[in-house]
N, C-alpha and C. Protein backbone atom coordinates (compact mmCIF):
# COMPACT_ATOMS: atom_id res chain seq x y z
N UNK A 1 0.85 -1.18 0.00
CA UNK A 1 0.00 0.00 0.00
C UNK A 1 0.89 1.24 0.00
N UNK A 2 0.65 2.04 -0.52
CA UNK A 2 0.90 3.47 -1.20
C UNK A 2 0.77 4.47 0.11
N UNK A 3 1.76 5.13 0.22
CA UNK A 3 1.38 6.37 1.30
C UNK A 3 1.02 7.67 0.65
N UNK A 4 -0.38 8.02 0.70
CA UNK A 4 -1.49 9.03 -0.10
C UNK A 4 -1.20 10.24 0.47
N UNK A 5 0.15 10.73 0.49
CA UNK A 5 0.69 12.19 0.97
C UNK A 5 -0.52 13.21 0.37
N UNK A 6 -0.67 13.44 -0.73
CA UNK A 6 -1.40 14.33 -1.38
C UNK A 6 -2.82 14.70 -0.32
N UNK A 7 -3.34 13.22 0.09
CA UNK A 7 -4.64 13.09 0.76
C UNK A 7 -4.75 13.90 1.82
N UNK A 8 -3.18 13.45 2.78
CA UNK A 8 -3.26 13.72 3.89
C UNK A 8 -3.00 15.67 4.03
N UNK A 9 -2.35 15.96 2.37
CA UNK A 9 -1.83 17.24 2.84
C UNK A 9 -2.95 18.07 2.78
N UNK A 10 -4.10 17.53 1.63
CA UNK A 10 -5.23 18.50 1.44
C UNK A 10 -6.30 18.18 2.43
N UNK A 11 -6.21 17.22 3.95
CA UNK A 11 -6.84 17.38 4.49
C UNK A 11 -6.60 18.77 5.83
N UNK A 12 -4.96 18.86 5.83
CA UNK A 12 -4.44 19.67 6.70
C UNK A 12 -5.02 20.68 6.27
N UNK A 13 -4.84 21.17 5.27
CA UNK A 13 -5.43 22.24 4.15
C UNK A 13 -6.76 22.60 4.83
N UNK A 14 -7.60 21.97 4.55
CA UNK A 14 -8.98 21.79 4.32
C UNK A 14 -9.19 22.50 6.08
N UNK A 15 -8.93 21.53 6.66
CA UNK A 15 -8.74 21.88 8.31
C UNK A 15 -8.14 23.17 8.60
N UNK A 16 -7.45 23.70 7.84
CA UNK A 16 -6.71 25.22 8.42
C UNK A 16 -7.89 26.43 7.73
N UNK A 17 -8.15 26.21 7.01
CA UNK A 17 -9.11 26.81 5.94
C UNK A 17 -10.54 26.51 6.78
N UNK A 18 -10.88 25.65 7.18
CA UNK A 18 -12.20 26.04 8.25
C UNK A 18 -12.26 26.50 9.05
N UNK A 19 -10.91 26.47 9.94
CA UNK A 19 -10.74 26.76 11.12
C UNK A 19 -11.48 28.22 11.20
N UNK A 20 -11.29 29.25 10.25
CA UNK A 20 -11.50 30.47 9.89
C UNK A 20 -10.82 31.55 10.30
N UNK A 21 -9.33 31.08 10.46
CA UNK A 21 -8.50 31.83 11.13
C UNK A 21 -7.70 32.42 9.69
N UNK A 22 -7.37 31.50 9.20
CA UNK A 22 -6.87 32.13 7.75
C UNK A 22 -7.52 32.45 6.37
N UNK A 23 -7.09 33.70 5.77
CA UNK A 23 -7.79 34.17 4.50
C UNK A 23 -7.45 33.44 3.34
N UNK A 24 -6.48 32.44 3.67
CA UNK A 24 -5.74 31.29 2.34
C UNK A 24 -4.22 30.38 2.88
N UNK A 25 -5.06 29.54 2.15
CA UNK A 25 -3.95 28.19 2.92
C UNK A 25 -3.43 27.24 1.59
N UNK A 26 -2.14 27.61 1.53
CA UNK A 26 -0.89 27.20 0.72
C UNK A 26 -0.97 25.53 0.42
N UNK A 27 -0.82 24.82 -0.39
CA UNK A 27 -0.01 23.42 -0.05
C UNK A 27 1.61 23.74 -0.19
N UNK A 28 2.36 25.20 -0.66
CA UNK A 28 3.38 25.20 -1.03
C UNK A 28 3.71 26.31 -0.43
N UNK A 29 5.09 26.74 -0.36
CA UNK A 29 5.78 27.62 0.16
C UNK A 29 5.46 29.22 -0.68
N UNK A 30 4.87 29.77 -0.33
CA UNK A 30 4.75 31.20 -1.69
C UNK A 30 5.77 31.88 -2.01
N UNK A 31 5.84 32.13 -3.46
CA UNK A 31 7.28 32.79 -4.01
C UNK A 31 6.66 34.29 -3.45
N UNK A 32 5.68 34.55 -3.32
CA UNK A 32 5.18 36.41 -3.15
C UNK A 32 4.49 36.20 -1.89
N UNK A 33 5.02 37.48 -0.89
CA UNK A 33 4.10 38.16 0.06
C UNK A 33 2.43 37.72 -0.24
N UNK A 34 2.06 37.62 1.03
CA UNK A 34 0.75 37.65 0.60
C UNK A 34 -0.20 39.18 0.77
N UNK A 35 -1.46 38.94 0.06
CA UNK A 35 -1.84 40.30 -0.18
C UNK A 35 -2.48 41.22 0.96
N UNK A 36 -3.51 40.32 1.58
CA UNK A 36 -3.90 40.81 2.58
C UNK A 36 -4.49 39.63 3.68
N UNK A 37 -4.36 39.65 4.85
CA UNK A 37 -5.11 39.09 5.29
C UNK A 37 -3.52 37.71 6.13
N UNK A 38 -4.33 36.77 6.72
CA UNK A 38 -3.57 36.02 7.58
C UNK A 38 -3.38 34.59 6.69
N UNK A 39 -2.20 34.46 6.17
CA UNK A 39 -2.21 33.54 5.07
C UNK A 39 -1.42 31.82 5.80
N UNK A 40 -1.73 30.91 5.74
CA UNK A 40 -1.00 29.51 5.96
C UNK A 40 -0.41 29.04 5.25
N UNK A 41 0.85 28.13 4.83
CA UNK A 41 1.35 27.41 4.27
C UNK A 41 1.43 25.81 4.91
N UNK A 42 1.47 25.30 4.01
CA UNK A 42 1.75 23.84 4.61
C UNK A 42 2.41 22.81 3.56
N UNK A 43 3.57 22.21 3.79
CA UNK A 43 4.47 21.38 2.88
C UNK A 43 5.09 20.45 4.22
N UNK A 44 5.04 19.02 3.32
CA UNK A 44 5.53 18.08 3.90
C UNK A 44 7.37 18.42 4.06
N UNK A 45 7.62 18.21 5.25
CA UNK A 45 9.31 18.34 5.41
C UNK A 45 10.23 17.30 5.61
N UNK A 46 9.63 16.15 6.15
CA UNK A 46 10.44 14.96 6.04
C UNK A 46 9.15 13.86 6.18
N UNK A 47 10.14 12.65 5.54
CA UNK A 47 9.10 11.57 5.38
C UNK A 47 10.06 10.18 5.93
N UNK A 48 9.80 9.75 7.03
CA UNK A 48 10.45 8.61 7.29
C UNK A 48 9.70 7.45 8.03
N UNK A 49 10.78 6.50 8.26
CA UNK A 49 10.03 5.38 9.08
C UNK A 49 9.48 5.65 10.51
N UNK A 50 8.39 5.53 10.88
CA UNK A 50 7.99 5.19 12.31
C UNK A 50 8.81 4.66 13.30
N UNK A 51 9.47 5.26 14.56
CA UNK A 51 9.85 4.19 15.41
C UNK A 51 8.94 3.11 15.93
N UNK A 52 9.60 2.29 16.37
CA UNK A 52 8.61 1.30 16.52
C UNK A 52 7.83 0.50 15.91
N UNK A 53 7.61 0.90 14.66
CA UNK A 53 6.27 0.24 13.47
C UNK A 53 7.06 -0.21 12.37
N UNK A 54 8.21 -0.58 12.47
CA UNK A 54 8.67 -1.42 11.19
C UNK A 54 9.00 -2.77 11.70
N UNK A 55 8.40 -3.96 10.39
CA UNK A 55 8.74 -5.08 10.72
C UNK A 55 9.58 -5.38 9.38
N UNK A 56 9.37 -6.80 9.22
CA UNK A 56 9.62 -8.03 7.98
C UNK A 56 8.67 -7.10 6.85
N UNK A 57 7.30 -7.05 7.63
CA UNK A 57 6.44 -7.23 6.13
C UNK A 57 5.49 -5.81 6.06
N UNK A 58 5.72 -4.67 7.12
CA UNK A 58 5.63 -3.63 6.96
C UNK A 58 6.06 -2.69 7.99
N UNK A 59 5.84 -1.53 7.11
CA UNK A 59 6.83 -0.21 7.81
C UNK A 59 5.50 0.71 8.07
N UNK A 60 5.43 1.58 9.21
CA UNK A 60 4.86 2.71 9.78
C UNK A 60 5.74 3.71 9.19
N UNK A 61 5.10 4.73 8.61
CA UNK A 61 5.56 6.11 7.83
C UNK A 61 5.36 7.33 9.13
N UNK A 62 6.31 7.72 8.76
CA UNK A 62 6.51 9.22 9.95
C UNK A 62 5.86 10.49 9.01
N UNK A 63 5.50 11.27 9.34
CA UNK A 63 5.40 12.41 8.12
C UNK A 63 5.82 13.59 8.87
N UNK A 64 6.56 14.73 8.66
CA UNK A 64 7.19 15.77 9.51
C UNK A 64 6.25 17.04 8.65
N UNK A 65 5.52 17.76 8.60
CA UNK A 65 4.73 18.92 7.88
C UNK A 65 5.35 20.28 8.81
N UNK A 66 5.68 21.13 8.12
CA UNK A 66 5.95 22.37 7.91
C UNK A 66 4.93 23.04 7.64
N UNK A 67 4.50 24.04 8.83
CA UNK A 67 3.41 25.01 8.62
C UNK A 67 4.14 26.65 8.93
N UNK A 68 4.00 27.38 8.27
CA UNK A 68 4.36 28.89 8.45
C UNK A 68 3.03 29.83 8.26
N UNK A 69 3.28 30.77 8.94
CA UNK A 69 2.40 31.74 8.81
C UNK A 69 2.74 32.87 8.17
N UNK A 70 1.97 33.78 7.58
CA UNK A 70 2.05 34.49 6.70
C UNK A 70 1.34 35.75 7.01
N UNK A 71 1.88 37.05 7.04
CA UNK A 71 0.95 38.52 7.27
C UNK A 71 1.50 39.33 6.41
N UNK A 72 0.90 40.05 5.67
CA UNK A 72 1.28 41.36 4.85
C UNK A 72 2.40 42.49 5.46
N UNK A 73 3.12 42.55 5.09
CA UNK A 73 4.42 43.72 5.47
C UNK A 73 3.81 44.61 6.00
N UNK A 74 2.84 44.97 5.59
CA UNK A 74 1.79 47.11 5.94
C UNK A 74 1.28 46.37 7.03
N UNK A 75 0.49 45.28 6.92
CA UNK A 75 -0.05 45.43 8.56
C UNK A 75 0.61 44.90 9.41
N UNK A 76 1.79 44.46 9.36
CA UNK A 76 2.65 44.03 10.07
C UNK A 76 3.20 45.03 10.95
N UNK A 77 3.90 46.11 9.93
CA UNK A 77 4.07 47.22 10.42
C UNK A 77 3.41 48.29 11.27
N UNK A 78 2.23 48.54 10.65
CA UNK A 78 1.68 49.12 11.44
C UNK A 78 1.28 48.82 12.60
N UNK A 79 0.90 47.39 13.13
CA UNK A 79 0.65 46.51 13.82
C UNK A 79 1.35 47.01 15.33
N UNK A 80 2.64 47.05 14.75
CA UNK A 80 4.22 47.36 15.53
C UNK A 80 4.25 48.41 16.33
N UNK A 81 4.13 49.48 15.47
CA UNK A 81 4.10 50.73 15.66
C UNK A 81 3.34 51.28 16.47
N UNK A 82 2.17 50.74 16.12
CA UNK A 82 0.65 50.96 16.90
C UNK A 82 0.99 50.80 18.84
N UNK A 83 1.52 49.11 18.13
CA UNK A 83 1.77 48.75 20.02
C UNK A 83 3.21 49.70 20.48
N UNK A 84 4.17 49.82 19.94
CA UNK A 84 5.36 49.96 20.40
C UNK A 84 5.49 52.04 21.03
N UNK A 85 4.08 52.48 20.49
CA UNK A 85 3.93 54.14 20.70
C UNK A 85 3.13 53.80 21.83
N UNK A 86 2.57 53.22 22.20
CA UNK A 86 1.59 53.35 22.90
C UNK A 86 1.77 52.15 24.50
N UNK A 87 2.49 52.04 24.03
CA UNK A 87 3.03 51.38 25.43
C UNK A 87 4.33 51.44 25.72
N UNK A 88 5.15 52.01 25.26
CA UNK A 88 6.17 52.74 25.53
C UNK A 88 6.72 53.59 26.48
N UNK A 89 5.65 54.65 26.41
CA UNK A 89 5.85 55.92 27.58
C UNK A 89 5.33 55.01 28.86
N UNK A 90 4.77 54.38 28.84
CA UNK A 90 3.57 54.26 30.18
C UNK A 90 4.88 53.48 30.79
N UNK A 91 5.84 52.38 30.00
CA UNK A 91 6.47 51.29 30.93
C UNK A 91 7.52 52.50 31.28
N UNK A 92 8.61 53.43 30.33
CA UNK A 92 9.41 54.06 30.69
C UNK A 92 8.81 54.91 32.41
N UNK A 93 7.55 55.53 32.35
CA UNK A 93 7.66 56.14 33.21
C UNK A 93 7.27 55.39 34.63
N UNK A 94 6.55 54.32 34.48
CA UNK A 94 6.04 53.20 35.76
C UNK A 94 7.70 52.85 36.00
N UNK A 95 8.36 52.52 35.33
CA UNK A 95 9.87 52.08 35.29
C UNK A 95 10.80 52.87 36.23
N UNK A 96 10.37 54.72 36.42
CA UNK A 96 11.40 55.61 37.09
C UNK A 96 10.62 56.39 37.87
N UNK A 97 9.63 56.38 38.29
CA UNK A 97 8.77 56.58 39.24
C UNK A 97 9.92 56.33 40.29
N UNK A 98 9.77 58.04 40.82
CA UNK A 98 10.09 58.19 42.58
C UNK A 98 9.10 56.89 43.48
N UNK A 99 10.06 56.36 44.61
CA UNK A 99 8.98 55.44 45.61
C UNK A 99 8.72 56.93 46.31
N UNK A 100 7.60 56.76 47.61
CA UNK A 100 6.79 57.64 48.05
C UNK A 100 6.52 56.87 49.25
């Protein structure tokens, strides 16, 4: 019997894509940024034997999957910025506060 990688990858797929957390889910690594929105990838990364599950007359398959996440550069940035102005002053000054 045949190990149906394809099956198993478009079920990961399928599963990240309902979840409704992401706006698009990869089977492959993307050559381009994505456009907008919270993007998934998913590619198999290694494929080996099972510990434990190999005999004489069959082998247990390991499968290792690679998932990355993906956000647009602009809202990334801004994202940053947003938090890093705005909570900034408050820690500097809680930070040098005279005791009393």
């Amino acid at each position: 019997m045949a190990l149906d990688i394809r099956t198993i990858l478009d079920a990961v797929e399928s599963h990240a894509l309902a979840s409704g957390f992401f706006q698009a889910v990869n089977g492959h690594e993307p050559k381009s940024a994505p456009q907008n929105g919270l993007t998934a990838a998913v590619w198999v990364e290694q494929i080996g034997p099972a510990r434990g599950g190999a005999g004489l007359s069959s082998t247990s398959a390991r499968l290792a999957l690679f998932v990355r996440l993906y956000t647009p550069a602009t809202s990334r940035s801004a994202a940053w910025s947003a938090t890093s102005t705005s909570s900034a002053p408050t820690a500097t000054r809680s930070a040098h506060a005279p005791a009393t």
